[in-house]
Protein backbone atom coordinates (compact mmCIF):
# COMPACT_ATOMS: atom_id res chain seq x y z
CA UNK A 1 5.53 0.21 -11.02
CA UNK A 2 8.74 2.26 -10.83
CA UNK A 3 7.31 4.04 -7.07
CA UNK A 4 6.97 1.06 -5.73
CA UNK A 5 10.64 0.22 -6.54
CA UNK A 6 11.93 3.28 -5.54
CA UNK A 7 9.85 3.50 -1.75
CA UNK A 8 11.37 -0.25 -1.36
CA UNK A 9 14.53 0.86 -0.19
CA UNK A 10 15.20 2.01 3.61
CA UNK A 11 16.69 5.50 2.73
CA UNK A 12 14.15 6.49 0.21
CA UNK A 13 11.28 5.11 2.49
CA UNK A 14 12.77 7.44 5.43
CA UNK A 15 13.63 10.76 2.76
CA UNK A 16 9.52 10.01 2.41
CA UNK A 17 8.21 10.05 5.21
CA UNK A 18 10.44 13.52 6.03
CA UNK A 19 8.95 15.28 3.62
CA UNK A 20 5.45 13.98 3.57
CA UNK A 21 5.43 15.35 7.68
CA UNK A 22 6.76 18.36 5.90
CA UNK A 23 3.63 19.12 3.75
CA UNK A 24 3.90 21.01 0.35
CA UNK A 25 6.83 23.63 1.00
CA UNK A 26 9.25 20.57 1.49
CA UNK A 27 12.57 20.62 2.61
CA UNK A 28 16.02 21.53 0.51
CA UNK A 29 18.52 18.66 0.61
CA UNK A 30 20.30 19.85 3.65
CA UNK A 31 17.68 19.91 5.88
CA UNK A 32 16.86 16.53 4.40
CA UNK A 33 20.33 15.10 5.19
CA UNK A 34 20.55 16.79 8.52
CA UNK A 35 17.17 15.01 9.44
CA UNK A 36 17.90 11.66 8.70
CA UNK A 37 22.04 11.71 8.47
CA UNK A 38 22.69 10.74 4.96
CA UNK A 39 25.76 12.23 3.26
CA UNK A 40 24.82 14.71 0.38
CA UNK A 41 26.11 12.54 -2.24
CA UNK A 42 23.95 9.58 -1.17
CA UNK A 43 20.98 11.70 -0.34
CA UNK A 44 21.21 13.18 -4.25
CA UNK A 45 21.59 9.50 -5.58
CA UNK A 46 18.09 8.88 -4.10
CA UNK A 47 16.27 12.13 -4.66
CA UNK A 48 16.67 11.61 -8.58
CA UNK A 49 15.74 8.31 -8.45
CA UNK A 50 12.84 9.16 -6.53
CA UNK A 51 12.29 12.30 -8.75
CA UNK A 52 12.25 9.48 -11.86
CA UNK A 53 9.44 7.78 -10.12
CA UNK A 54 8.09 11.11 -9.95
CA UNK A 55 7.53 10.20 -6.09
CA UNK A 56 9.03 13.79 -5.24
CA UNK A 57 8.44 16.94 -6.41
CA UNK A 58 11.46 19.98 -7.16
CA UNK A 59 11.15 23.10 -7.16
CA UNK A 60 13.68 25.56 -6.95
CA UNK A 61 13.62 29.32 -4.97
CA UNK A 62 17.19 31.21 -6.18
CA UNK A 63 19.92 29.27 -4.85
CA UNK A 64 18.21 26.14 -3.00
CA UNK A 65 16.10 23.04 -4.32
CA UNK A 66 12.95 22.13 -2.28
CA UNK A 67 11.39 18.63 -2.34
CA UNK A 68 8.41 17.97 -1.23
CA UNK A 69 6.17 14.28 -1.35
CA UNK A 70 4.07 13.85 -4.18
CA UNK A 71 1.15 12.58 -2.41
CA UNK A 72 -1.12 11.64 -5.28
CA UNK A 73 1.62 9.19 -6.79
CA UNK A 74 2.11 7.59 -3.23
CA UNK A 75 -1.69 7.43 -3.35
CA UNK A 76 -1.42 5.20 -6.88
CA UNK A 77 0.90 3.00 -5.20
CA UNK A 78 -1.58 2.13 -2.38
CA UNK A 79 -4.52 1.69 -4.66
CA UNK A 80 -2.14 -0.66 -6.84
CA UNK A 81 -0.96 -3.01 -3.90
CA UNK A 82 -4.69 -2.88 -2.55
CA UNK A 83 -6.04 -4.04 -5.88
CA UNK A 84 -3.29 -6.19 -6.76
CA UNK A 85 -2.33 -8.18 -3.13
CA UNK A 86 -6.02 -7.97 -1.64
CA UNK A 87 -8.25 -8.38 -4.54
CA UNK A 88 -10.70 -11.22 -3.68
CA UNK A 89 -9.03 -11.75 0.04
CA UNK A 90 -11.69 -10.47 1.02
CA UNK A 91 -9.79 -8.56 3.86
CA UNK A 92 -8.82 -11.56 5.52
CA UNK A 93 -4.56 -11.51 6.47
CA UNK A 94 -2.29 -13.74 5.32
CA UNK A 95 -2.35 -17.37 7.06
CA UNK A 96 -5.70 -16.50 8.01
């Protein structure tokens, strides 16, 4: 599951949780990096990789790009570690 990979790493986990406080008009990229401090080049290495895992959604008003979470894909990678990592646990945790 190419979200999954994507939300694993620390900067893309944070860019999420930005913009899913941010609801559906997003942020552009420099609001993003002036939230969470990561230089422009690094912050548009992750946004296309998160774009790819279609975990972000682009939209573009004249000169600026918007991103905003696409909550139905983060959704599909809830539902896929529920079924795959709890299926017949029962609900019990780990060690338990």
């Amino acid at each position: 599951m190419l979200a999954l990979s994507a939300i694993s790493h620390e900067s893309r986990l944070a860019i999420f949780r930005v913009l899913a406080g941010t609801g559906p008009r997003g942020l552009s990229a420099g609001e993003i990096s002036g939230k969470l401090g990561i230089v422009p080049s690094s912050l548009s290495f992750h946004l296309k990789d998160m774009r790819r895992a279609k975990l972000v959604i682009a939209r573009r008003e004249r000169t600026f790009i918007y991103y905003s979470a696409s909550v139905d894909v983060i959704q599909e990678v809830i539902d896929f570690l529920s079924e795959t990592c709890l299926a017949g646990s029962g609900g019990s945790s780990p060690g338990t």
